[in-house]
Protein backbone atom coordinates (compact mmCIF):
# COMPACT_ATOMS: atom_id res chain seq x y z
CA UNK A 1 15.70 10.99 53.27
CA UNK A 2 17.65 10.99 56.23
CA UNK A 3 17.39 13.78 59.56
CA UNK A 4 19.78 15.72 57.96
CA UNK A 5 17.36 16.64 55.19
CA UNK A 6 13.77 17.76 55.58
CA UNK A 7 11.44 18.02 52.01
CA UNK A 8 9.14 21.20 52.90
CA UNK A 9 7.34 20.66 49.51
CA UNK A 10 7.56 18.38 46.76
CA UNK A 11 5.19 19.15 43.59
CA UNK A 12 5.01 15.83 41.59
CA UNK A 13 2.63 17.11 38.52
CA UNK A 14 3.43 18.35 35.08
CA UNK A 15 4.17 21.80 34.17
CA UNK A 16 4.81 23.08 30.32
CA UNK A 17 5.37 26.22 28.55
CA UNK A 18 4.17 26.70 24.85
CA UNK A 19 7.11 26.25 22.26
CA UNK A 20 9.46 25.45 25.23
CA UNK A 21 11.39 22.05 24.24
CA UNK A 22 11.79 21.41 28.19
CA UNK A 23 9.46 19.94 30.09
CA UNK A 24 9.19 20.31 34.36
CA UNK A 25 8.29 16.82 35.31
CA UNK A 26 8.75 17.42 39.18
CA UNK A 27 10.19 20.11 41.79
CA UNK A 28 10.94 19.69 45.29
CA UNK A 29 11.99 22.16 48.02
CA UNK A 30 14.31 19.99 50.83
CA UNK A 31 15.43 21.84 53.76
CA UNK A 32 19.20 21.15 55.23
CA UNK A 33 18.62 21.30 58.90
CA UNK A 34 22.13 21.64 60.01
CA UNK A 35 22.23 25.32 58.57
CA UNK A 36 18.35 26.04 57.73
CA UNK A 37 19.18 26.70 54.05
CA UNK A 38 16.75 25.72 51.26
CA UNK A 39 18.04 24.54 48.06
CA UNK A 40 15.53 23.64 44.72
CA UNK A 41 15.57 20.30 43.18
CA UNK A 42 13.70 20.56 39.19
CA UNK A 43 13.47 17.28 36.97
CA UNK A 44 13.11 18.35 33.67
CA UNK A 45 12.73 16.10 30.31
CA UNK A 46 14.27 17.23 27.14
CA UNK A 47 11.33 16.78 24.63
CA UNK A 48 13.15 18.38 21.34
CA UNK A 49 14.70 16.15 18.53
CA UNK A 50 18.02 16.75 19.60
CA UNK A 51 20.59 16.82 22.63
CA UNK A 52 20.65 19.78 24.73
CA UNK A 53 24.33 21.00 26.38
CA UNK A 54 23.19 23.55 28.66
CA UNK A 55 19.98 25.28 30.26
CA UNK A 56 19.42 28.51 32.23
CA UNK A 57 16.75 28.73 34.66
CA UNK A 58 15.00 31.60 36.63
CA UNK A 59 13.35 30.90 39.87
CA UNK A 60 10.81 33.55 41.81
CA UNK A 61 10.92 32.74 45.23
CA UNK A 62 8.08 33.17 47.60
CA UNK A 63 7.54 32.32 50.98
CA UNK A 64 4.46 30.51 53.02
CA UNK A 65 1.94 33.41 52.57
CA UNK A 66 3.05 34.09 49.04
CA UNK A 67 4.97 37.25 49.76
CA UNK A 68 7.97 37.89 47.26
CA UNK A 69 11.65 36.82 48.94
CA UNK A 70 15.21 37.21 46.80
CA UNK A 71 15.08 35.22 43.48
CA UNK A 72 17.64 33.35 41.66
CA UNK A 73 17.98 35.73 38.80
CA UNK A 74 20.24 32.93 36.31
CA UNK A 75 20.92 29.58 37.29
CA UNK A 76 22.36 27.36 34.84
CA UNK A 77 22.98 23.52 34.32
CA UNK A 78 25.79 23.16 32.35
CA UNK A 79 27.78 20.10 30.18
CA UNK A 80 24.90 17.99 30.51
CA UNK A 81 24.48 16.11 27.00
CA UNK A 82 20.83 14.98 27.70
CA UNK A 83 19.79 13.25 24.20
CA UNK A 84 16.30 13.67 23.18
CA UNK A 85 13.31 12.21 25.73
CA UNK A 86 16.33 12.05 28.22
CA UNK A 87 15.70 13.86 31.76
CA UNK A 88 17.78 16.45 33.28
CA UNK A 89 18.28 18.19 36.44
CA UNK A 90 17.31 16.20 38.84
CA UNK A 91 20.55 15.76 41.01
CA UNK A 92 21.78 19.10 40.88
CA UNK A 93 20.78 21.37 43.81
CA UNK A 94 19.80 24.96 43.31
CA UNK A 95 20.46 27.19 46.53
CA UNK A 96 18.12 29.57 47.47
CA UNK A 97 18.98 33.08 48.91
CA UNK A 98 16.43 32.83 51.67
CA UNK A 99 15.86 30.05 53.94
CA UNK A 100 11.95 31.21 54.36
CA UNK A 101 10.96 30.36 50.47
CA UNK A 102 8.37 27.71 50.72
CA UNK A 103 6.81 28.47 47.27
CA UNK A 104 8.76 28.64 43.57
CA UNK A 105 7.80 29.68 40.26
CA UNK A 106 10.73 28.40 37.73
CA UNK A 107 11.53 30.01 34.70
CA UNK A 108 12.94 28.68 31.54
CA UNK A 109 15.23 31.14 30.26
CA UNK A 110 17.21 29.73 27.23
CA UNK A 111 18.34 25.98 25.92
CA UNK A 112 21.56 25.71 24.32
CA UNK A 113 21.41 22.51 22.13
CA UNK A 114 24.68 20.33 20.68
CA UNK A 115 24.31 21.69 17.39
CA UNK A 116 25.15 25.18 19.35
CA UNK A 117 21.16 26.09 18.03
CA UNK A 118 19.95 27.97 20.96
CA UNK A 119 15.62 28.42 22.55
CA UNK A 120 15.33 31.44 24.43
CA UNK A 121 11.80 32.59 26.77
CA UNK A 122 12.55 36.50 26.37
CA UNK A 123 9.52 37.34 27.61
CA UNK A 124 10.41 34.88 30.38
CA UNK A 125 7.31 33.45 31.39
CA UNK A 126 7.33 30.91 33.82
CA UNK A 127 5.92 27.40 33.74
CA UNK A 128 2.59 26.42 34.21
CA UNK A 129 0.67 23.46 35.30
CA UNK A 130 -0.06 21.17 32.32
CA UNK A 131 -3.57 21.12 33.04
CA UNK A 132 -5.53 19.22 29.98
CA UNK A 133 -8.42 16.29 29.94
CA UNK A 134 -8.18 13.38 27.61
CA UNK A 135 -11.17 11.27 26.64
CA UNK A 136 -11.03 7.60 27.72
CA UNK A 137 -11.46 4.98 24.88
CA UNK A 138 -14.07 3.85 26.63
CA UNK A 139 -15.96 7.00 25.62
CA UNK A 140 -16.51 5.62 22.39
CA UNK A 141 -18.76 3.39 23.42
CA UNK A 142 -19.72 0.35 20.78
CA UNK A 143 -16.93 1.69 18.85
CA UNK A 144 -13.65 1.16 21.36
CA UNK A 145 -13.13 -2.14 21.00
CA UNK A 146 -12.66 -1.53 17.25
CA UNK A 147 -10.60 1.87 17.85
CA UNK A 148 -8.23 -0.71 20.06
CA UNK A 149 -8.09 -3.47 17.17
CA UNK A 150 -7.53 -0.52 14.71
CA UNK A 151 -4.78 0.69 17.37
CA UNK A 152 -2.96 -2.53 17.38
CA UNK A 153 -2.44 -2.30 13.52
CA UNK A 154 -0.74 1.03 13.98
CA UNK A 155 1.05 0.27 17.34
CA UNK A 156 3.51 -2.63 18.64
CA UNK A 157 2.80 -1.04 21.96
CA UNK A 158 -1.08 -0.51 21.92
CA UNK A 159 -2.15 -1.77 25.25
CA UNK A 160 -0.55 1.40 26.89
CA UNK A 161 -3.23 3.83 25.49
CA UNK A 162 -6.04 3.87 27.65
CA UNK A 163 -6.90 7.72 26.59
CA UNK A 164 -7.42 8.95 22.95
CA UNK A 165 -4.77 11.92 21.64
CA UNK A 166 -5.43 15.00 22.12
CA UNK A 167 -3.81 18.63 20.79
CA UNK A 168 -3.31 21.02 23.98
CA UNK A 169 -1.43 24.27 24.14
CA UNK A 170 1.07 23.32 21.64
CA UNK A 171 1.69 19.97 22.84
CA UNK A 172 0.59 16.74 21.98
CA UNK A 173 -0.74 13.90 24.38
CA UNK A 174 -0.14 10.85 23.24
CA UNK A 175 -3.24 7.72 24.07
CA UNK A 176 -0.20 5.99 26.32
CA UNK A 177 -0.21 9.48 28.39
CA UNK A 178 3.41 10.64 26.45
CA UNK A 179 3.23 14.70 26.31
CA UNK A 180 5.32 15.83 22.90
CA UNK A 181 5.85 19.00 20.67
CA UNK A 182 3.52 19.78 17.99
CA UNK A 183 4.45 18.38 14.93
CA UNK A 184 6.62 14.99 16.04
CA UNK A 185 6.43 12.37 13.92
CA UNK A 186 5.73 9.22 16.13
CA UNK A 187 5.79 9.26 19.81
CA UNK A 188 9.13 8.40 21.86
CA UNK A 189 7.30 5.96 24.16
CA UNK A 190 5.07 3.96 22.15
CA UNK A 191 6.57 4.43 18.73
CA UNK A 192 2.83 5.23 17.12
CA UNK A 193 3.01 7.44 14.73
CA UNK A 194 0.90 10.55 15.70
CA UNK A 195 -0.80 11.47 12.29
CA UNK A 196 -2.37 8.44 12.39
CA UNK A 197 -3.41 8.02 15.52
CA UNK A 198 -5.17 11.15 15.35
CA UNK A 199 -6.71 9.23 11.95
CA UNK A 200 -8.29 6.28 13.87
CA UNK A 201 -10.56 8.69 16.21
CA UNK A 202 -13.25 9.12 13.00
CA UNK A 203 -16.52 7.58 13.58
CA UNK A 204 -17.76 6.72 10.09
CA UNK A 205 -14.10 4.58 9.80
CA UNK A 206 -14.80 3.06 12.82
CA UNK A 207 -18.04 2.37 12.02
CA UNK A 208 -17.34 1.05 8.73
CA UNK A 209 -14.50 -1.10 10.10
CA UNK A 210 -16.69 -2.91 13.06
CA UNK A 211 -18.95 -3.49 10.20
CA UNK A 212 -15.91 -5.77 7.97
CA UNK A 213 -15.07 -6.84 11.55
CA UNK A 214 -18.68 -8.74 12.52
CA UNK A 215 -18.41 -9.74 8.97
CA UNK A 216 -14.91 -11.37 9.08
CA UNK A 217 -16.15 -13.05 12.41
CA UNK A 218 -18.69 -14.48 11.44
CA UNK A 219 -16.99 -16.17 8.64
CA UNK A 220 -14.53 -17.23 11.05
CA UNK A 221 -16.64 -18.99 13.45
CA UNK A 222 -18.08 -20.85 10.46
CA UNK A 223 -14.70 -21.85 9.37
CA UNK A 224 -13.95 -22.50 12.86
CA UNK A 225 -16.93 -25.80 12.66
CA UNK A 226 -14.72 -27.17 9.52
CA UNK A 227 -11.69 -28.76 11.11
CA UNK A 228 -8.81 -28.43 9.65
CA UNK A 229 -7.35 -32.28 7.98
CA UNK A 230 -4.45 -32.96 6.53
CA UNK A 231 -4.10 -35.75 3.45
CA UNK A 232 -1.19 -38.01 3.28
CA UNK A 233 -0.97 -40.80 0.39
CA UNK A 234 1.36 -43.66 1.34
CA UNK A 235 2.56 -45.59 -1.99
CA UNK A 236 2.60 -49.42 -0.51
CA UNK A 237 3.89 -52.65 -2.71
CA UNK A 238 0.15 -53.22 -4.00
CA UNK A 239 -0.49 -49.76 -4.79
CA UNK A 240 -1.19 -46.40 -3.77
CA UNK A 241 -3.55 -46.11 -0.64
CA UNK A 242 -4.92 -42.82 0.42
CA UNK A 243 -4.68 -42.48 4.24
CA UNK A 244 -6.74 -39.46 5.93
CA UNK A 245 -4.34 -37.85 8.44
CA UNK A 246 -6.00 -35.70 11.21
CA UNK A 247 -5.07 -31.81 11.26
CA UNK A 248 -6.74 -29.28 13.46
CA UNK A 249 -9.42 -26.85 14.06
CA UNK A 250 -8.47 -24.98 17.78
CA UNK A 251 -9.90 -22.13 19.34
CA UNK A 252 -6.82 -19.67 20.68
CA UNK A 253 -9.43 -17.90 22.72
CA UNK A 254 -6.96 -19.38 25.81
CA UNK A 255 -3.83 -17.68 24.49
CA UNK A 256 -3.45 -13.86 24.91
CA UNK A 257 -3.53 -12.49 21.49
CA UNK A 258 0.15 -10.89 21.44
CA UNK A 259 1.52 -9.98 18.34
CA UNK A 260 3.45 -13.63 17.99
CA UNK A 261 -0.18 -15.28 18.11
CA UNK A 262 -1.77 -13.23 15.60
CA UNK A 263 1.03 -13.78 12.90
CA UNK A 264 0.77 -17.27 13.89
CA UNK A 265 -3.19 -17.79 13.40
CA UNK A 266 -2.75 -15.40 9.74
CA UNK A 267 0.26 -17.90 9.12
CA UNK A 268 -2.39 -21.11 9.70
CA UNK A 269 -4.92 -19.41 7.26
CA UNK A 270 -2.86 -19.03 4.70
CA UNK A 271 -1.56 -22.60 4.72
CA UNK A 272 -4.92 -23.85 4.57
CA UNK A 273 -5.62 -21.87 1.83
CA UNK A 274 -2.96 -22.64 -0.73
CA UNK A 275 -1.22 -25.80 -1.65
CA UNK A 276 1.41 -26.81 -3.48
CA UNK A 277 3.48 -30.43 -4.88
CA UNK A 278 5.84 -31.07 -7.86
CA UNK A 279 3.75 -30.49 -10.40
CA UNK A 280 1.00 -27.71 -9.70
CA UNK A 281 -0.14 -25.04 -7.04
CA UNK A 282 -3.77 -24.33 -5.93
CA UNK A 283 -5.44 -21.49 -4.07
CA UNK A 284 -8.50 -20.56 -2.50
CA UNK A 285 -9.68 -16.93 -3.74
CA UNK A 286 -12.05 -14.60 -1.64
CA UNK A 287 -15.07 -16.18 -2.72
CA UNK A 288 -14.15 -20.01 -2.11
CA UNK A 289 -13.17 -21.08 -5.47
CA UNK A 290 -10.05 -22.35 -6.11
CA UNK A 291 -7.41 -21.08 -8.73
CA UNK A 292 -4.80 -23.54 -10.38
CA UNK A 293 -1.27 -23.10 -12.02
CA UNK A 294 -0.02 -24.20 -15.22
CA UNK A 295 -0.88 -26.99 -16.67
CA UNK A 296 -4.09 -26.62 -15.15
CA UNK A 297 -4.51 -23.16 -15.18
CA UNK A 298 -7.36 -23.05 -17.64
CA UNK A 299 -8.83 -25.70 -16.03
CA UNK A 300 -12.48 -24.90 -14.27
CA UNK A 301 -13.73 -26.73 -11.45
CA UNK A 302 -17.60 -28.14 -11.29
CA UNK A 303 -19.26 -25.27 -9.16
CA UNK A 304 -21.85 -27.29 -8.33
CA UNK A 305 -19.34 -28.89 -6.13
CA UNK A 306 -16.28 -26.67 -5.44
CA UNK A 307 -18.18 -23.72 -3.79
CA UNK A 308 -17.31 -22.38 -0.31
CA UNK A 309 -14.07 -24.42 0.08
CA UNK A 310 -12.19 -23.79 3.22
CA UNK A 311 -9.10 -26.15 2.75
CA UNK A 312 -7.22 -27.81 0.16
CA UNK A 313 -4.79 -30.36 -0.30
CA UNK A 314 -2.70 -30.62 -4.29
CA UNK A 315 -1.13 -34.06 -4.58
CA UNK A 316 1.26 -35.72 -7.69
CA UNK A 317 1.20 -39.33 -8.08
CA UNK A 318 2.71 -41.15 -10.80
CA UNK A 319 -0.44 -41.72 -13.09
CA UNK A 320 -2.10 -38.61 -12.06
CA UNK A 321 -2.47 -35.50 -9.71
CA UNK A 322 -4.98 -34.68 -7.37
CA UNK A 323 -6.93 -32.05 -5.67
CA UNK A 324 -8.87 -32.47 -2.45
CA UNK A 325 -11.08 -29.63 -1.12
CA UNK A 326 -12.72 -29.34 2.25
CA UNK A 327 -16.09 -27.42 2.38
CA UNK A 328 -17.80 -25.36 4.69
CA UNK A 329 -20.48 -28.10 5.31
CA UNK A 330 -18.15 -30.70 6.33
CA UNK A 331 -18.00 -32.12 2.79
CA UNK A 332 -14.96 -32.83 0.94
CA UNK A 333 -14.23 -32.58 -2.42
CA UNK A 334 -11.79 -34.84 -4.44
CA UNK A 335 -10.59 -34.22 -8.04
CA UNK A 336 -8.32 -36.49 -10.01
CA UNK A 337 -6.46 -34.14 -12.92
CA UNK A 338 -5.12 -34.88 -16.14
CA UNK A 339 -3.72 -32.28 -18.73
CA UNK A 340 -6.83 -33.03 -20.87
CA UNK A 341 -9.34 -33.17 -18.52
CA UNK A 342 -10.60 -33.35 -15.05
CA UNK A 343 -13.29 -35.06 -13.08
CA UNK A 344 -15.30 -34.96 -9.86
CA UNK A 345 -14.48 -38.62 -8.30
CA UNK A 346 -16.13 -38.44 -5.24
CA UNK A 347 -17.77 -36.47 -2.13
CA UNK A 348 -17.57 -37.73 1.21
CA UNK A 349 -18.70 -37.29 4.53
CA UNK A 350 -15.42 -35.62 6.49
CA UNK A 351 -14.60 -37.58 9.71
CA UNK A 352 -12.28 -35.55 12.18
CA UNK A 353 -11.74 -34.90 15.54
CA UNK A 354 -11.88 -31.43 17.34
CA UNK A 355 -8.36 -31.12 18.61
CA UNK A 356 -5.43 -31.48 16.49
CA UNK A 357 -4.09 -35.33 16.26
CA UNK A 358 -1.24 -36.50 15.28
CA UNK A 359 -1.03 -40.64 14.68
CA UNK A 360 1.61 -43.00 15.87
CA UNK A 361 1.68 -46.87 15.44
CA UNK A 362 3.31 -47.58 18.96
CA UNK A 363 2.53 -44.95 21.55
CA UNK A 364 -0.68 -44.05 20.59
CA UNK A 365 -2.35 -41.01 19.37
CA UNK A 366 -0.39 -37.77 20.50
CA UNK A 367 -3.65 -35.24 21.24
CA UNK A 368 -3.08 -30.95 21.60
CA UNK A 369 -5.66 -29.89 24.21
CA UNK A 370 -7.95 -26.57 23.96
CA UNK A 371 -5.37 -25.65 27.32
CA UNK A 372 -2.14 -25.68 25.29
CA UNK A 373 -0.75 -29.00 26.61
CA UNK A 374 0.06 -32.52 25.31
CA UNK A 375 -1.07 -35.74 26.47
CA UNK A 376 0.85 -38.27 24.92
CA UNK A 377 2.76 -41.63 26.01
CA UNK A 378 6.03 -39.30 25.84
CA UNK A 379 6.87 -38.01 29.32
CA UNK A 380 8.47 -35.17 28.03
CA UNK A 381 5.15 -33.89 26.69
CA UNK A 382 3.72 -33.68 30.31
CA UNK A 383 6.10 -30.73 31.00
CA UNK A 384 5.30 -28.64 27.77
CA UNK A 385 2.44 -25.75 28.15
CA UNK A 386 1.21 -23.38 25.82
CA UNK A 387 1.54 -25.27 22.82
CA UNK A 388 -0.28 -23.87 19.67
CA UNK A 389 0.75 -26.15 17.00
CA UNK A 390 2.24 -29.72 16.68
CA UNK A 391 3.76 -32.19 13.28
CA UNK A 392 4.33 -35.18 13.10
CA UNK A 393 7.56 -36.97 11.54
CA UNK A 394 7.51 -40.24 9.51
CA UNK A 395 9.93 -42.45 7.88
CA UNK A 396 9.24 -45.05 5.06
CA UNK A 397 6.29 -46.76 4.78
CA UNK A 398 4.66 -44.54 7.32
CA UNK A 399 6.44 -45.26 10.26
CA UNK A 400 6.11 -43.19 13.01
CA UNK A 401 9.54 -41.19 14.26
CA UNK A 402 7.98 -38.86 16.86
CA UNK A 403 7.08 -35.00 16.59
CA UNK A 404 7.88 -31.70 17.41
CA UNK A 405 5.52 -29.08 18.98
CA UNK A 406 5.29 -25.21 18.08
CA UNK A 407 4.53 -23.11 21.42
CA UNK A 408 2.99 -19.52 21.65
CA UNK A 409 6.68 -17.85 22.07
CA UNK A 410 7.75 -19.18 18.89
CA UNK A 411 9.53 -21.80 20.29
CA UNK A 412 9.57 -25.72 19.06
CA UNK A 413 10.35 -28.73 20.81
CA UNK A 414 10.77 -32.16 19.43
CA UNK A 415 8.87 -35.08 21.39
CA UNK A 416 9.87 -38.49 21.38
CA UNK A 417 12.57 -38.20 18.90
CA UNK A 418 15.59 -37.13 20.63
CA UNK A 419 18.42 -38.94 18.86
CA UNK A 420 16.63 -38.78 15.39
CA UNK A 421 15.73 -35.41 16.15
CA UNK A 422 20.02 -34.19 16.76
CA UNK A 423 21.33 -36.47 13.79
CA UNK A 424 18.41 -35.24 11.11
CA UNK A 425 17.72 -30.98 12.17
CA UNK A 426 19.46 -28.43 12.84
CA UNK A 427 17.24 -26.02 13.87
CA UNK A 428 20.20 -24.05 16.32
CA UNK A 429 18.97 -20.02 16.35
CA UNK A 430 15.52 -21.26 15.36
CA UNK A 431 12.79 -18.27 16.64
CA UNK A 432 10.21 -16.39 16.36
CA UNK A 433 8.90 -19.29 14.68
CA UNK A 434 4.85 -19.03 13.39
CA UNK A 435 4.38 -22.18 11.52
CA UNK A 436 5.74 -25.91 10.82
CA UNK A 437 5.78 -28.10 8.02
CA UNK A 438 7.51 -31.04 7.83
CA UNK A 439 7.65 -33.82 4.68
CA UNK A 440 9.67 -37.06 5.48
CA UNK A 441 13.47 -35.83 6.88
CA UNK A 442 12.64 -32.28 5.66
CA UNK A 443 11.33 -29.54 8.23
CA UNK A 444 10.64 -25.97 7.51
CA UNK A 445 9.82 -23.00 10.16
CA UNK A 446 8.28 -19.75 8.64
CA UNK A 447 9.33 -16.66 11.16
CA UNK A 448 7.09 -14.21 12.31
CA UNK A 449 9.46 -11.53 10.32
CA UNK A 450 8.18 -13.19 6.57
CA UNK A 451 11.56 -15.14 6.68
CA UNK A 452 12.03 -18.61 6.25
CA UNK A 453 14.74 -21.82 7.69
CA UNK A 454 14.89 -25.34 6.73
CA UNK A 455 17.13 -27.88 7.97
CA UNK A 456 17.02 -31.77 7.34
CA UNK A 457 16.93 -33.58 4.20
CA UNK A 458 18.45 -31.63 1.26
CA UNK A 459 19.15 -34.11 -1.97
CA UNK A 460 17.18 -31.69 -4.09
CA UNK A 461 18.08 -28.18 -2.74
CA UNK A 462 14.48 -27.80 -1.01
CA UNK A 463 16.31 -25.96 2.59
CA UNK A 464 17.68 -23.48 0.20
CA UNK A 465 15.16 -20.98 1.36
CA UNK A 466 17.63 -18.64 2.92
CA UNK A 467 16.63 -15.29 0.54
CA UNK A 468 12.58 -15.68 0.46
CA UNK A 469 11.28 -12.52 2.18
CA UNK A 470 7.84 -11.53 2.83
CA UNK A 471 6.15 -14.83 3.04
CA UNK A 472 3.02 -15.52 4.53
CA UNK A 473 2.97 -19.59 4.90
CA UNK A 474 5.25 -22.88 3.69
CA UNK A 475 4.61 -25.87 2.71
CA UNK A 476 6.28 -28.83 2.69
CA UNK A 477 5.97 -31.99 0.22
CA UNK A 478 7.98 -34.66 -1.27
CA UNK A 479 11.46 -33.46 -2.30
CA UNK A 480 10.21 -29.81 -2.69
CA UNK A 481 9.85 -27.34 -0.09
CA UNK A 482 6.99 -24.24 -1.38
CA UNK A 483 6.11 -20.63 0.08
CA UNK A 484 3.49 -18.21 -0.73
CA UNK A 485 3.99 -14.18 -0.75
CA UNK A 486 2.00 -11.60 0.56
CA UNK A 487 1.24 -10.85 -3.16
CA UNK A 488 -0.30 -14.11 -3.95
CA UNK A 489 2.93 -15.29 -5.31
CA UNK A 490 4.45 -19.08 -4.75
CA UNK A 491 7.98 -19.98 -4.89
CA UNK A 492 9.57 -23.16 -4.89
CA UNK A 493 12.64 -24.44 -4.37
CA UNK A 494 13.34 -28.46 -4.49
CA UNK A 495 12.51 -30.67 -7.68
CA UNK A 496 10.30 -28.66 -9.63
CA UNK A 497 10.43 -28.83 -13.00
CA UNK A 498 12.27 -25.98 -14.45
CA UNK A 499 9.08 -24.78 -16.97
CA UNK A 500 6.64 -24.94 -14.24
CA UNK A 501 5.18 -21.58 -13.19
CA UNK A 502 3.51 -20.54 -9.46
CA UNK A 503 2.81 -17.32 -10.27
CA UNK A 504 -0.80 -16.61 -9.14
CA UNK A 505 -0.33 -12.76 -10.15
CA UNK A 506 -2.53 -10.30 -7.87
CA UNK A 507 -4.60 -13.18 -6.13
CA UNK A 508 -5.87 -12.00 -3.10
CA UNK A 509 -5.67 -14.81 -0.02
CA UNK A 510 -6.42 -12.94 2.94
């Protein structure tokens, strides 16, 4: 402030007044010392549901020893439109009759809102400091790091509350610190909404929810020792060969677990756990099992093999279809099926790497590091960081065209590919992209919003995926492009033939 204004006092904490829709955020009392005069400076926040148009104020005036100077007796703001959660008042001076007040009490005396509905303090009691304690999370001891997880379900914004809520003199403080009337619906800062945020601070859910939590973890670590692999079958001259291609199995414990990551490692599950080509759909249920679609439906799979199965791969081939299973031990499981019958062919040790791989024929293997870079022979992969995800693209008879690389922003970038990459995708206003799948000139991005895109090859209609909603994970294969619901639910779109049915009802995947 320059020499021409001197602040005498300047109170920066909250003040309230039960039922009052106004808040006083601030006050300050700045002295004009060319003519000695005093004028009041209040910052108020309109906290009602909707727009106020005018305000009157009262102020008791005081000076340094507390004795009683001249008031204001009416002071008002007026033609101010402040919209709800909007402040008010701050650059609008209030003169005071004597030039010795050094200590205020301000008075709310009625709110005129824009519907012309009016608030009126007719027993005009002044404001008073908004003196309340909030518990820390961190008073929950063993059970806030669950109260936080259980937060984040509720709350796009949950790494603001530090505090738990708390109901005080008609107001209600918000775990990000936001002070609100009784009775709003979700709070104007962090958009939680307030009934059940209240909800999560209950000890036996809490309790009960760690308990599913260590549970869920500890399946997770053990899926986290099967890597993920991918099976691709190359049809050659001589015949069909099966070629093992490497998928992936990466900790994300380096990537800050924003709300883009955590779509993106449910998206993952989910594609490992359902499967799809042009002729039949497989999941893996709750309990490791795996459920087929017509015309295998009724078919049952040997338990004393397919138990615990983490992964699975459905395949069509001319003389058959298959189904390939990865276990929990490492094992894999492979099933040729028939419409009459089906048979276990073999079990085999599994042989793949810890990061995620994907195989060229000229430049080498292109490797995804636990750090979220590349190494590869392409010098454009030396510059990209934070990459969660990676597929590779091949033309006939395997032949390697390069790849493109999902990072944790929802981003993708194509590597070594540029001029295939422009003449076969479009992928322009591509984001928020969770997971890749890619099948020969046909690439398909799943968004974080349950949305999906698909750009490149489309002789058999399988990019028309512009009206599927709510999915959880895509696949794509040979001429067909597949997505699975939140409901347990595949759709198709590609060449599928027209009586073939992917419903899987109410199976639950996740």
């Amino acid at each position: 402030m320059s020499e021409k204004y001197t602040t005498v006092q300047h109170e920066k904490r909250l003040f309230w007044l039960q039922d009052c829709p106004v808040l006083l955020h601030s006050y300050a009392l700045t002295k004009n010392n060319t003519n000695n005069s005093i004028f009041l400076q209040c910052k108020f926040e309109n906290i009602a549901d909707k727009s106020i148009k005018a305000m009157n104020i009262a102020i008791k005036c005081s000076d340094v020893s507390h004795q009683e100077l001249a008031n204001v007796d009416n002071f008002p703001y007026l033609d101010i439109k402040v919209q709800p959660y909007t402040l008010l008042g701050d650059k609008t001076p209030v003169a005071l009759p004597d030039n010795t007040t050094r200590n205020v009490r301000i008075i709310p005396l009625k709110v005129i809102f824009g519907d012309d509905t009016t608030w009126e303090n007719t027993s005009e009691r002044a404001y008073e400091l908004a003196e309340y304690e909030q518990q820390p999370i961190s008073s929950l001891g063993e059970l806030a790091d669950q109260y936080k997880r259980d937060l984040h379900k509720i709350c796009a914004d949950s790494e603001k509350h530090n505090y738990l809520p708390a109901n005080v003199n008609g107001f209600t403080v918000c775990g990000c610190g936001k002070v609100v009337k009784a009775g709003v619906v979700s709070c104007p800062a962090c958009g939680t909404t307030i009934e059940k945020l209240f909800k999560l601070n209950n000890v036996d859910a809490l309790q009960e929810h760690l308990a599913n939590y260590q549970t869920t973890q500890a399946k997770s670590q053990q899926q986290q020792k099967v890597k993920k692999r991918k099976l691709v079958r190359w049809i050659t001259a001589t015949g069909i060969v099966a070629v093992l291609a490497i998928t992936i199995s990466l900790t994300y414990s380096h990537v800050k677990k924003n709300a883009f990551m955590k779509s993106f490692e449910q998206a993952q599950a989910y594609s490992d756990r359902f499967s799809a080509c042009e002729t039949f759909a497989a999941a893996i249920t709750d309990n490791g099992t795996i459920t087929l679609t017509a015309p295998y439906k009724n078919i049952q799979l040997d338990d004393s093999d397919w138990y615990d199965i983490q992964y699975i791969e459905a395949s069509h081939h001319s003389y058959s279809d298959e189904i390939i299973g990865v276990r929990s031990d490492d094992m894999t499981v492979d099933t040729q099926l028939s419409y009459m019958h089906t048979a276990i062919e073999n079990i085999f040790e599994n042989k793949r790497k810890k990061p995620k791989i994907v195989q060229t024929d000229k430049h080498g293997d292109i490797e995804l590091m636990d750090d979220g870079t590349i190494t590869s022979e392409f010098n454009e992969a030396e510059k990209l960081k934070n990459i969660v995800d990676i597929v590779g693209i091949y033309g006939g008879s395997g032949t390697f065209k390069g790849c493109i690389a999902l990072d944790n922003t929802g981003n993708i970038t194509p590597i070594g590919m540029s001029a295939f990459y422009e003449n076969t995708f479009d992928t322009t206003n591509w984001d928020n992209i969770i997971q890749l799948s890619i099948y020969d000139n046909t690439l398909v991005g799943l968004r974080q919003d349950g949305t999906v895109v698909a750009t490149g090859n489309n002789s058999y209609g399988q990019c028309d995926v512009e009206d599927w909603t709510d999915i959880v994970a895509v696949k794509a294969e040979e001429r067909s492009v597949y997505g699975i619901k939140s409901n347990g639910t595949i759709v198709g779109v590609g060449y599928i033939p027209a009586k073939q049915n992917y419903d899987l009802g109410d199976l639950k995947l996740w």
